[in-house]
C-alpha atoms as a PDB file:
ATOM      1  CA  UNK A   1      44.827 140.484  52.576  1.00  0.00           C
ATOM      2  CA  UNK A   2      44.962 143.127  54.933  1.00  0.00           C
ATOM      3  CA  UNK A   3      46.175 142.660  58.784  1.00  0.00           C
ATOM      4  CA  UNK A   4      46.370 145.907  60.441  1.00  0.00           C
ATOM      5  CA  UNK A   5      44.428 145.445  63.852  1.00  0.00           C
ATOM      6  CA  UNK A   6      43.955 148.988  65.116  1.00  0.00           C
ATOM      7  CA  UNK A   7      45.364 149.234  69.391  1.00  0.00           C
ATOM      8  CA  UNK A   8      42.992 152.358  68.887  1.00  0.00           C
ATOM      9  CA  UNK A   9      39.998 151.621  67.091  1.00  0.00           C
ATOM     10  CA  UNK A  10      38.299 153.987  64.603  1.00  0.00           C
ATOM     11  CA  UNK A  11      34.747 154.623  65.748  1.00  0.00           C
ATOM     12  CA  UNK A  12      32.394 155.184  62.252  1.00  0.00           C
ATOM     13  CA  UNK A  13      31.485 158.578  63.767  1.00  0.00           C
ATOM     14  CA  UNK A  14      35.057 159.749  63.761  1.00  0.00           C
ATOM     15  CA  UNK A  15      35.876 158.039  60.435  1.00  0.00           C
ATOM     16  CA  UNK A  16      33.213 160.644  58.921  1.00  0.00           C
ATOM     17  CA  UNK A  17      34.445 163.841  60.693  1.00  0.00           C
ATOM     18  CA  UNK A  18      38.242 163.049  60.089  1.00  0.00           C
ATOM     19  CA  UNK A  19      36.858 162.048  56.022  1.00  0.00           C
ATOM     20  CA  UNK A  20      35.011 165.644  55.775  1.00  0.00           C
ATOM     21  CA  UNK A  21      37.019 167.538  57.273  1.00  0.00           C
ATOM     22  CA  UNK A  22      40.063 166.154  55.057  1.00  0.00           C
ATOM     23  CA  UNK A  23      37.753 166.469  52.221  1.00  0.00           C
ATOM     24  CA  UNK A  24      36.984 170.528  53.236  1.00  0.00           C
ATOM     25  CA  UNK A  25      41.111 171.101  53.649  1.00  0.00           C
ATOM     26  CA  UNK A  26      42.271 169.974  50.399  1.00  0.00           C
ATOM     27  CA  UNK A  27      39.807 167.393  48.562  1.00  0.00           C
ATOM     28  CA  UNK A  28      41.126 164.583  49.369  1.00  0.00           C
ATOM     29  CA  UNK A  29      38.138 161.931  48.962  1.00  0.00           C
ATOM     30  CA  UNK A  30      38.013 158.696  51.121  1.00  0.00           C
ATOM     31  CA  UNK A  31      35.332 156.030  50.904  1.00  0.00           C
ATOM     32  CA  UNK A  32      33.846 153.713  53.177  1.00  0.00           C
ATOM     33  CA  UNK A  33      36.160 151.280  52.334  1.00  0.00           C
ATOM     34  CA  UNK A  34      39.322 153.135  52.853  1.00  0.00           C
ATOM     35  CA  UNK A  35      38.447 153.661  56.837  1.00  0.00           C
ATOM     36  CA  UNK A  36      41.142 151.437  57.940  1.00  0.00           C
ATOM     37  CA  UNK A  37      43.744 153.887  55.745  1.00  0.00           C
ATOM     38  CA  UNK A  38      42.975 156.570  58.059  1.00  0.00           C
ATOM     39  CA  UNK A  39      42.772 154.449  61.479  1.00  0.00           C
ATOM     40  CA  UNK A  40      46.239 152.724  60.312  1.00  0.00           C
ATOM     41  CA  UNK A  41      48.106 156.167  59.144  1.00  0.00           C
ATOM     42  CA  UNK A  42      46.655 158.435  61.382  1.00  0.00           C
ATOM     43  CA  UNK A  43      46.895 156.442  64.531  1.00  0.00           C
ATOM     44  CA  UNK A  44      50.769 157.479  64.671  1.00  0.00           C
ATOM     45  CA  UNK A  45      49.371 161.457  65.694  1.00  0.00           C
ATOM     46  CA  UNK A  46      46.687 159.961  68.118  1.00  0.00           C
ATOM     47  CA  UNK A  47      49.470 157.975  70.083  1.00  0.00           C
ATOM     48  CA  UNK A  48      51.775 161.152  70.182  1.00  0.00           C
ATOM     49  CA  UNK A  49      49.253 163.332  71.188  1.00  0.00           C
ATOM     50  CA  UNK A  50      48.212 160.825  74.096  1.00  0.00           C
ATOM     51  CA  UNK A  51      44.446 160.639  73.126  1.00  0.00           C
ATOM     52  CA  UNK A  52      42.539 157.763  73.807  1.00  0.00           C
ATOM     53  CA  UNK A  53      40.429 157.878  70.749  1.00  0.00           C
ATOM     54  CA  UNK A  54      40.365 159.449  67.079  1.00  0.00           C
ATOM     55  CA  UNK A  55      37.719 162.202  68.059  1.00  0.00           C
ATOM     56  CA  UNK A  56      40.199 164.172  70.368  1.00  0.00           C
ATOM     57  CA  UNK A  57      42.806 164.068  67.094  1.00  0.00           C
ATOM     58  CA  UNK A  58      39.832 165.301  65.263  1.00  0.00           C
ATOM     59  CA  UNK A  59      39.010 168.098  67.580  1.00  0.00           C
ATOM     60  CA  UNK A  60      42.833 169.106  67.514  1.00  0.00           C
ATOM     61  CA  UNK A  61      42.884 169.177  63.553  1.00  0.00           C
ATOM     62  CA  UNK A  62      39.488 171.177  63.793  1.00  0.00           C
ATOM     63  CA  UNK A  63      39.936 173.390  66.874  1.00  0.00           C
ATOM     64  CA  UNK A  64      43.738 173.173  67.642  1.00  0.00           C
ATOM     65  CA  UNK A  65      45.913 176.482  67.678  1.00  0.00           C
ATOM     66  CA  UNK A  66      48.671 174.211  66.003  1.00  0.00           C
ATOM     67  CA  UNK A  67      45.630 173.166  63.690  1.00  0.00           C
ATOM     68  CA  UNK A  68      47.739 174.057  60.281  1.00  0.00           C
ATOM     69  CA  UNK A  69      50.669 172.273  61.177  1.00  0.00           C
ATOM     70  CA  UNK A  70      48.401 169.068  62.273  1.00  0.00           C
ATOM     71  CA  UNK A  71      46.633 169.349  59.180  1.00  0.00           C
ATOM     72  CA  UNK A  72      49.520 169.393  56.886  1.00  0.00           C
ATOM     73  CA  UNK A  73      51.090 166.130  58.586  1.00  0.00           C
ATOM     74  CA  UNK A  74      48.207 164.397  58.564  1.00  0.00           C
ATOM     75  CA  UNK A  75      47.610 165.167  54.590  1.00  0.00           C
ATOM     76  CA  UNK A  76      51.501 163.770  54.769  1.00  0.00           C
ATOM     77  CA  UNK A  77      50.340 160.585  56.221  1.00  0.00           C
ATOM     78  CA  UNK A  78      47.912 160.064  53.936  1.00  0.00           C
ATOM     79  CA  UNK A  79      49.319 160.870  50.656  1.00  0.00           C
ATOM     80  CA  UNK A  80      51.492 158.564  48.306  1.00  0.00           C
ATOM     81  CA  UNK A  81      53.989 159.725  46.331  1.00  0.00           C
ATOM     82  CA  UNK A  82      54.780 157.081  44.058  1.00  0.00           C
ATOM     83  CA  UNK A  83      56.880 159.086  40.960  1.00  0.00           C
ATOM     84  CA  UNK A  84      60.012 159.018  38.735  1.00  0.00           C
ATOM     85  CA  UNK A  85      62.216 161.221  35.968  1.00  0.00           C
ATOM     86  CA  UNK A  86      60.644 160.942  32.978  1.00  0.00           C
ATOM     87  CA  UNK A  87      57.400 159.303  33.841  1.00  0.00           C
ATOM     88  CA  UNK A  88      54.832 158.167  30.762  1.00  0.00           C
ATOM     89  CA  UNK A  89      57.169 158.852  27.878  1.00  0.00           C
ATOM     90  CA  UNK A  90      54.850 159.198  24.952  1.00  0.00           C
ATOM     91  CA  UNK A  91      53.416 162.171  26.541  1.00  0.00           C
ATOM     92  CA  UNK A  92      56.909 163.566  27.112  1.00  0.00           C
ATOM     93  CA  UNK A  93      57.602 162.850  23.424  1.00  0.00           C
ATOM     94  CA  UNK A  94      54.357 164.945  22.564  1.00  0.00           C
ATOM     95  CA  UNK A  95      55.759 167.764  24.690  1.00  0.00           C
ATOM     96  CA  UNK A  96      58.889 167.747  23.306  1.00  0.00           C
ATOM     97  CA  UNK A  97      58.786 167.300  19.721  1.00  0.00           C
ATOM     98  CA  UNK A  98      55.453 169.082  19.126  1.00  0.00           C
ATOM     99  CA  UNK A  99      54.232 171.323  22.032  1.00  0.00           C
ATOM    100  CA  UNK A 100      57.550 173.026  22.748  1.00  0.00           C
ATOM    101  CA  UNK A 101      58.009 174.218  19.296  1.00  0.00           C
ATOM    102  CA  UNK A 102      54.549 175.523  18.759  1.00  0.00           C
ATOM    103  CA  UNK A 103      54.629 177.208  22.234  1.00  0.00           C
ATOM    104  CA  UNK A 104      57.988 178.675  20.795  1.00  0.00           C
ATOM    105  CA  UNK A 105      56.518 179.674  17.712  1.00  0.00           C
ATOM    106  CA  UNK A 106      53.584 181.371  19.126  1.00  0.00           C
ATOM    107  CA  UNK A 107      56.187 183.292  21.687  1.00  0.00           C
ATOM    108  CA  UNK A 108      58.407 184.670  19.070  1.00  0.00           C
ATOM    109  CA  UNK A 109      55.001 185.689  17.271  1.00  0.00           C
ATOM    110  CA  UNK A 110      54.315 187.536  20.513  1.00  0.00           C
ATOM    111  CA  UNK A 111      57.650 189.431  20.411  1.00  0.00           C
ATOM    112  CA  UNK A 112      58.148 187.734  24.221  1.00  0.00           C
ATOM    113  CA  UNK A 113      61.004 184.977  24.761  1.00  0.00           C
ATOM    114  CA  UNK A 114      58.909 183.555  28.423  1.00  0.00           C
ATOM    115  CA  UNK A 115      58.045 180.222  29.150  1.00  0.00           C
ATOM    116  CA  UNK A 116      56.013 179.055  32.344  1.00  0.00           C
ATOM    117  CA  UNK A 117      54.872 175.757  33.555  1.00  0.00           C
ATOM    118  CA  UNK A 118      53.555 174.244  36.473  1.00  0.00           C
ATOM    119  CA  UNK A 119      53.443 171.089  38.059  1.00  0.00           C
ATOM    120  CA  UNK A 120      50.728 170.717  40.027  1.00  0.00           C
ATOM    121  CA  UNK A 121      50.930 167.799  42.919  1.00  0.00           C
ATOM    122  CA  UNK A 122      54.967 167.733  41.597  1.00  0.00           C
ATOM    123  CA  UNK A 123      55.533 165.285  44.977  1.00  0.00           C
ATOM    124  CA  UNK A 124      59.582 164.901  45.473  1.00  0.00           C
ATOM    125  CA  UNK A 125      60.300 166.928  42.295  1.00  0.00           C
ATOM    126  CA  UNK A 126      61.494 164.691  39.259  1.00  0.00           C
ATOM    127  CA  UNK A 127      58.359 165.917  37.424  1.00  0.00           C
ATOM    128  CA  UNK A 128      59.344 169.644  37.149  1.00  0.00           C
ATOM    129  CA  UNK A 129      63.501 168.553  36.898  1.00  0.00           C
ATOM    130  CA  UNK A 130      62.402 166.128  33.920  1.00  0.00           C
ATOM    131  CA  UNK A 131      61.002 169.145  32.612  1.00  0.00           C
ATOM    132  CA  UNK A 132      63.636 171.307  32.943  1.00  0.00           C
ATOM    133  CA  UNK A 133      65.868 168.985  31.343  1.00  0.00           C
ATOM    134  CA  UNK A 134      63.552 168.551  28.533  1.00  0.00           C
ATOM    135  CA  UNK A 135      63.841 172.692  27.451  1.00  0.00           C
ATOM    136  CA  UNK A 136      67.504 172.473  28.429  1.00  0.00           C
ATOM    137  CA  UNK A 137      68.191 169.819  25.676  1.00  0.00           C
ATOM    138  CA  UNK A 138      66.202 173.153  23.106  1.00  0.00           C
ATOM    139  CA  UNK A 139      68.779 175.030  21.717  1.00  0.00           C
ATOM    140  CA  UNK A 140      66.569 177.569  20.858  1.00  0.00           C
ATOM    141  CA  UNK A 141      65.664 178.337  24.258  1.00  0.00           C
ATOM    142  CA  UNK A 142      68.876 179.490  25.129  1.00  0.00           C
ATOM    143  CA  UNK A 143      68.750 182.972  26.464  1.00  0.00           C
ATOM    144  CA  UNK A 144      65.072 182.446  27.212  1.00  0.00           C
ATOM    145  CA  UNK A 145      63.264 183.710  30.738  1.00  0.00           C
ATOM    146  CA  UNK A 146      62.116 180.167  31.673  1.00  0.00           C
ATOM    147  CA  UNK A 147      60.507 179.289  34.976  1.00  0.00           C
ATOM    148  CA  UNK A 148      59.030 176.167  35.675  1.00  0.00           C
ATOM    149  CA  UNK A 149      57.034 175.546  39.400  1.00  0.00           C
ATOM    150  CA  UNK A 150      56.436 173.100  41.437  1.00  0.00           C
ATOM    151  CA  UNK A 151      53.816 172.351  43.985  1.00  0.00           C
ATOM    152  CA  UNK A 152      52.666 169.869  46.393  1.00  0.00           C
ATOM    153  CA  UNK A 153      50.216 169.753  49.320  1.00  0.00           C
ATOM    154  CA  UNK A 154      53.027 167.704  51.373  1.00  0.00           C
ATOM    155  CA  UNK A 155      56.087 169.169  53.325  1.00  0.00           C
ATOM    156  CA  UNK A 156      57.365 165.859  53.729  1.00  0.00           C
ATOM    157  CA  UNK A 157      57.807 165.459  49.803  1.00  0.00           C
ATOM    158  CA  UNK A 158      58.937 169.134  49.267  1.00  0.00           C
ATOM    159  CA  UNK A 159      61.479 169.026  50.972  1.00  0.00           C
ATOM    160  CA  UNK A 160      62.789 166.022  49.450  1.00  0.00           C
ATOM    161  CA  UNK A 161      62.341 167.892  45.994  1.00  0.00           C
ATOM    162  CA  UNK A 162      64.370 171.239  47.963  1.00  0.00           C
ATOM    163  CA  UNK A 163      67.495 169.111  47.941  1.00  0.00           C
ATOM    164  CA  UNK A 164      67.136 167.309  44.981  1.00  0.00           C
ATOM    165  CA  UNK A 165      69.025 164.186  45.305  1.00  0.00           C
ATOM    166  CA  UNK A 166      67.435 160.733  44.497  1.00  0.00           C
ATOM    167  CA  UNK A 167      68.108 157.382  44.244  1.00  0.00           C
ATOM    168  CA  UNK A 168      68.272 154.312  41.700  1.00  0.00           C
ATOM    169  CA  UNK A 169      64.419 153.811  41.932  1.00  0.00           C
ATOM    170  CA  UNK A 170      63.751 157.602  40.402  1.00  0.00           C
ATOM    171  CA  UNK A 171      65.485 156.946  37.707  1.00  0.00           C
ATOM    172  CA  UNK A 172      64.070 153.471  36.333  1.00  0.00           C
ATOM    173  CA  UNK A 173      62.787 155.130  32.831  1.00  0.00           C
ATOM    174  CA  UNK A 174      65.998 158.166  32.669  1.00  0.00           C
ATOM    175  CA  UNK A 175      68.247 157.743  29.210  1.00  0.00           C
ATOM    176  CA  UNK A 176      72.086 157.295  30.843  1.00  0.00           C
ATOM    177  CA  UNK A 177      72.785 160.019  28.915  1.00  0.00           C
ATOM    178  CA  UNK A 178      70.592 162.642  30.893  1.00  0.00           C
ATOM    179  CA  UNK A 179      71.991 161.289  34.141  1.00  0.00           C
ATOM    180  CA  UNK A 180      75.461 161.755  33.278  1.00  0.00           C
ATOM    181  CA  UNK A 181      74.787 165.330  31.583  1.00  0.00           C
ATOM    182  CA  UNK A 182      72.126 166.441  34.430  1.00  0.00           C
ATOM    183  CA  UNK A 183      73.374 165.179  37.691  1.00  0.00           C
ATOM    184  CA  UNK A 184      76.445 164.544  40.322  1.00  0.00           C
ATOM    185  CA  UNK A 185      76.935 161.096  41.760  1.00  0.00           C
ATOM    186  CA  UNK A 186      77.809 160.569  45.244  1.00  0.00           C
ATOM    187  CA  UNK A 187      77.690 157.512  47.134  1.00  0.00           C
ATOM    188  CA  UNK A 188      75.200 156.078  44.598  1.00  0.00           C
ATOM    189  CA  UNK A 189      73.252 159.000  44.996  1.00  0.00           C
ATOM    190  CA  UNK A 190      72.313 161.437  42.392  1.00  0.00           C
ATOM    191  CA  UNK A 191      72.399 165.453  42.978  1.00  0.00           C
ATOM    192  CA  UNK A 192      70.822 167.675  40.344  1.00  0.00           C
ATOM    193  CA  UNK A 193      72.618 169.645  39.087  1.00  0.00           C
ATOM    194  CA  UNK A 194      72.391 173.768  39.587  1.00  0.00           C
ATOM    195  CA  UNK A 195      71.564 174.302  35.964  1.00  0.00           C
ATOM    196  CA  UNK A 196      68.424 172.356  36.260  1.00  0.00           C
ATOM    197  CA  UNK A 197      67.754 173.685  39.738  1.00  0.00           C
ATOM    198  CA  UNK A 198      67.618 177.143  38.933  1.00  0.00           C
ATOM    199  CA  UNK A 199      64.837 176.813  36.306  1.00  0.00           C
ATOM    200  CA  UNK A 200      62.825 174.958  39.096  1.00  0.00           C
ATOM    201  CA  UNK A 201      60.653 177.001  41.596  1.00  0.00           C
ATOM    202  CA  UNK A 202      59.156 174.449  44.711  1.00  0.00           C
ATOM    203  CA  UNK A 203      56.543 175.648  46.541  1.00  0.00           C
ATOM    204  CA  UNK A 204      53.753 174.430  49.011  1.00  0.00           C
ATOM    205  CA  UNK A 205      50.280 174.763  47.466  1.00  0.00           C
ATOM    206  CA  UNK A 206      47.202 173.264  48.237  1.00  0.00           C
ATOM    207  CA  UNK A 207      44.857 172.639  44.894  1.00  0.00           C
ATOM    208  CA  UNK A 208      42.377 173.782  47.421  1.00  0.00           C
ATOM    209  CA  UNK A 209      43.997 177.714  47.645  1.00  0.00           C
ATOM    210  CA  UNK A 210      41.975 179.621  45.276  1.00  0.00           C
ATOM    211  CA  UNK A 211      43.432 183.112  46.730  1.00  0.00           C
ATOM    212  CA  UNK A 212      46.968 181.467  46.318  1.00  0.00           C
ATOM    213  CA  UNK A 213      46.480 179.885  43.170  1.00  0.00           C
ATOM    214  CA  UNK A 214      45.206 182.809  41.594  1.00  0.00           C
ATOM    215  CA  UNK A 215      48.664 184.284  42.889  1.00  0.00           C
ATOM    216  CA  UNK A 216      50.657 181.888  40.251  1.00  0.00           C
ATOM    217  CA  UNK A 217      49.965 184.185  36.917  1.00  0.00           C
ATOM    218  CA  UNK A 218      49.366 182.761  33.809  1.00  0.00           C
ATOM    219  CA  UNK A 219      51.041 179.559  32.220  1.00  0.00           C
ATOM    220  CA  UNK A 220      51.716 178.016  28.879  1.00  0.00           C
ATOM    221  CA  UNK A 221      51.087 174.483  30.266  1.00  0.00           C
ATOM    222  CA  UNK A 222      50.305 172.755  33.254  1.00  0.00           C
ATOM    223  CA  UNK A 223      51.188 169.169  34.141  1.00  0.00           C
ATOM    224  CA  UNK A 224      48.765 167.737  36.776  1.00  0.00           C
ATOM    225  CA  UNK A 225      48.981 163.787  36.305  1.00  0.00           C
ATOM    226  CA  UNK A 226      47.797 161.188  38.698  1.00  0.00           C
ATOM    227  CA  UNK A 227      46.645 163.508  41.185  1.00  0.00           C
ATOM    228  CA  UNK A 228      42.854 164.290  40.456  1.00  0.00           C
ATOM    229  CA  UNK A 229      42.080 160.517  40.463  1.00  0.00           C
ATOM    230  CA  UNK A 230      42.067 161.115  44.365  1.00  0.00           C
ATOM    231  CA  UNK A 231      39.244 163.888  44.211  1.00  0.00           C
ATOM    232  CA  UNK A 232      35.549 163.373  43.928  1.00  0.00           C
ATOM    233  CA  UNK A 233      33.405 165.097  41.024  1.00  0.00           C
ATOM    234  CA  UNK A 234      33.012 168.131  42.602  1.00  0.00           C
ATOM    235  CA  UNK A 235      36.797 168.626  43.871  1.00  0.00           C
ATOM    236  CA  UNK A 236      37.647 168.185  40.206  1.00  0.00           C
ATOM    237  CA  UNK A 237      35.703 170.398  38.779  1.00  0.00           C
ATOM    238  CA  UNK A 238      37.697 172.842  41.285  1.00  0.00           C
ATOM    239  CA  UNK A 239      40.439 172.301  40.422  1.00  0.00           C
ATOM    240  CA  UNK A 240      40.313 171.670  36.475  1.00  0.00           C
ATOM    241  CA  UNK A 241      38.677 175.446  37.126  1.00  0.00           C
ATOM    242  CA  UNK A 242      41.829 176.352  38.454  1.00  0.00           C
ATOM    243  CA  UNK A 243      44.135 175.265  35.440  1.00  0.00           C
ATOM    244  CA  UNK A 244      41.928 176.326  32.955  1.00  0.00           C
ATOM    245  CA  UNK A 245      42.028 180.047  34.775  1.00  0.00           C
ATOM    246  CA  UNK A 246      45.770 179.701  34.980  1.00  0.00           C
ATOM    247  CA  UNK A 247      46.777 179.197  31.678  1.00  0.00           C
ATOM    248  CA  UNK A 248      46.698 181.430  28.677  1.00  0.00           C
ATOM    249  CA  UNK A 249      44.337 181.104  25.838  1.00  0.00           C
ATOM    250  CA  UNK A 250      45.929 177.849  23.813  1.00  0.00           C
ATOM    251  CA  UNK A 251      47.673 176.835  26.669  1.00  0.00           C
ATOM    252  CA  UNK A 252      47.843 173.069  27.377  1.00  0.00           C
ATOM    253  CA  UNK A 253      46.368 170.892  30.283  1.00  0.00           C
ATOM    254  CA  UNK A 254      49.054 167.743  30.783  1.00  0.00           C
ATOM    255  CA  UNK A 255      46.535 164.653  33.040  1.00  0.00           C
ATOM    256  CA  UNK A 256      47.778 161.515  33.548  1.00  0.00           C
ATOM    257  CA  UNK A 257      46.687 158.706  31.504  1.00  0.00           C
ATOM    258  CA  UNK A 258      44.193 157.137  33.228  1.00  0.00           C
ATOM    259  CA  UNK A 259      42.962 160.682  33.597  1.00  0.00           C
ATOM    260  CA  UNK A 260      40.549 162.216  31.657  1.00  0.00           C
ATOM    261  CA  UNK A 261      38.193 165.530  31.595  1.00  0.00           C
ATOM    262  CA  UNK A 262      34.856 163.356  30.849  1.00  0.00           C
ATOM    263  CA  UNK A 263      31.759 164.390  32.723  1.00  0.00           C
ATOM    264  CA  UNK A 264      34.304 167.331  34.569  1.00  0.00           C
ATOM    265  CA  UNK A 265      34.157 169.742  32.079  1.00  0.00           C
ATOM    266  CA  UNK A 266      33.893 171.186  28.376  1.00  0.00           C
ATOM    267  CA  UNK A 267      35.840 173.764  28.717  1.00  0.00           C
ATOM    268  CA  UNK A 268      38.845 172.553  27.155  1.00  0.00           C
ATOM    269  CA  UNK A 269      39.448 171.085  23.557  1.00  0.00           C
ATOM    270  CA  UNK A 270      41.324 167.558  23.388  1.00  0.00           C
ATOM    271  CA  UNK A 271      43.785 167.935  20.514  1.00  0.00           C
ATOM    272  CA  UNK A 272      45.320 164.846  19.159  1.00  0.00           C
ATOM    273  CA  UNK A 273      48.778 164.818  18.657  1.00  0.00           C
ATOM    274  CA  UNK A 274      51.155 162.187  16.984  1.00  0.00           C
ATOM    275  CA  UNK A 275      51.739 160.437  20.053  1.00  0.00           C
ATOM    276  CA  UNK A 276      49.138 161.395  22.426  1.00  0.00           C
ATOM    277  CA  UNK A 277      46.265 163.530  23.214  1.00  0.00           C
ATOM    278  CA  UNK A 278      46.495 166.421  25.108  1.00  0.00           C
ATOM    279  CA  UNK A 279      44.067 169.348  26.547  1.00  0.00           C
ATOM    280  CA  UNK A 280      44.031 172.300  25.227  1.00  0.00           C
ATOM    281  CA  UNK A 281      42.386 175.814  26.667  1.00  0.00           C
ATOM    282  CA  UNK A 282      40.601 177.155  23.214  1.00  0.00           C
ATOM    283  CA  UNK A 283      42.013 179.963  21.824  1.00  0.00           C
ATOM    284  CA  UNK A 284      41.333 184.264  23.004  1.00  0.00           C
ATOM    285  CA  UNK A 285      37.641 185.299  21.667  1.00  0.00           C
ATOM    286  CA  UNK A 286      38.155 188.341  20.261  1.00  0.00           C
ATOM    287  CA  UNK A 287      37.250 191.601  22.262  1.00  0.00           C
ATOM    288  CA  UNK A 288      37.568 189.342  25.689  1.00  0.00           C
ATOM    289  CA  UNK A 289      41.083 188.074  25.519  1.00  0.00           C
ATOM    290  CA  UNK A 290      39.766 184.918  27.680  1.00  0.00           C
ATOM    291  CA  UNK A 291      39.285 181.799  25.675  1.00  0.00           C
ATOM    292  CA  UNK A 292      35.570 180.555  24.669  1.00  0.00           C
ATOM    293  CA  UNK A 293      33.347 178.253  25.851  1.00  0.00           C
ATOM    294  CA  UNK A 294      32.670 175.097  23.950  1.00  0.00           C
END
């Protein structure tokens, strides 16, 4: 049952401006009932500032000529990042024993030896690393351009994914064997290790950013899992917009897997696999080089 008793209450007025304007920022969605999630986290900035109410905070994320910075610690405040190496394994498998090789395949065909992923909402990192690791275990990737990026809305959890070094509870689902092969141990902390670093691009990127997103180029696959779950219908259709524009024709879509493209879009084909199902962008119509609708 939940305790919190606000020493600043939330007024319902200033519940709906802080919601919207979140909402307009980045897409985060918040319902009725998660009002006493933003009076609880949020009520750290009120007290710093001073104010005596919510609606001054509200004018200062709205108004404010530190407005930016506001916004992006309040999105920190209000964001979990609950994640760890190697997270929902079957789709993993999928990636590595059947969409790697056919992504190969149809790069050799193309007379180009460049692989790109993103991770979209990558939080402190071990999303893009496990990936990393994943085309560094490929032997016939070696000598291949490979660049793999990572983005978050949060500072706070970028930075974390900048250094790279995590503890036992990142690694709950990690064979021993990439630990010892991937990463220094010091002090019962784990460093990753430069060869997996330098694969790994981390950036601060809001899903929001059209004019920066459309900055990323194009990409064989993008991973975007548990993250959309927080959006309403219309903020997913955004952003599934987004990733479909981003990757090449035949490119793949990566959601979590309680995820799923119903009633978002038809844009993409869902392609079973042995161990999973996975989205696919449908291949180049001829004469357009985009892929086709559906």
């Amino acid at each position: 049952m939940f305790n919190f008793t606000p020493d600043i209450p939330m007024t319902n007025e200033e519940f709906r401006l802080l919601r919207d304007l979140i909402y307009q920022h980045c897409g985060l969605h918040f319902s009725e009932d998660n009002k006493y999630l933003l009076e609880k986290r949020l009520s750290k900035q009120v007290r710093h500032h001073k104010f005596k109410n919510f609606k001054d905070y509200y004018y200062l994320l709205r108004y404010g000529k530190t407005r930016d910075t506001e916004l992006a610690q309040a999105i920190d405040l209000l964001t979990t990042n609950e994640t760890y190496f190697f997270r929902e394994e079957s789709q993993l498998r999928t990636f590595s024993q059947e969409i790697i090789p056919e992504l190969i395949a149809r790069r050799e065909k193309e007379g180009s030896r460049k692989l790109r992923l993103w991770s979209a909402g990558c939080s402190t990192g071990e999303e893009p690393y496990t990936l990393a690791i994943m085309l560094l275990e490929k032997p016939e990737l070696r000598g291949w351009d490979i660049d793999i990026i990572g983005t978050d809305i949060s500072h706070r959890v970028l930075q974390v994914a900048r250094k790279g070094i995590y503890g036992a509870s990142s690694f709950r689902a990690t064979d021993a064997k990439y630990i010892q092969r991937y990463f220094e141990e010091n002090e019962g902390k784990y460093r990753i290790r430069d060869e997996v670093r330098k694969l790994v691009g981390i950036s601060h990127l809001n899903l929001f950013d059209q004019s920066r997103i459309s900055l990323l180029g194009q990409m064989d696959a993008v991973f975007c899992r548990n993250v959309i779950i927080y959006f309403d219908l219309d903020a997913k259709k955004k952003v599934i917009d987004s990733f479909y524009n981003r990757l090449r024709p035949e490119g793949f879509l990566l959601l979590g897997h309680s995820e799923s493209l119903m009633n978002i879009t038809s844009r993409f084909s869902l392609r079973p696999f042995t161990h999973d199902m996975v989205y696919q962008r449908p291949a180049a119509v001829a004469g357009t080089g985009t892929g086709g609708e559906l």
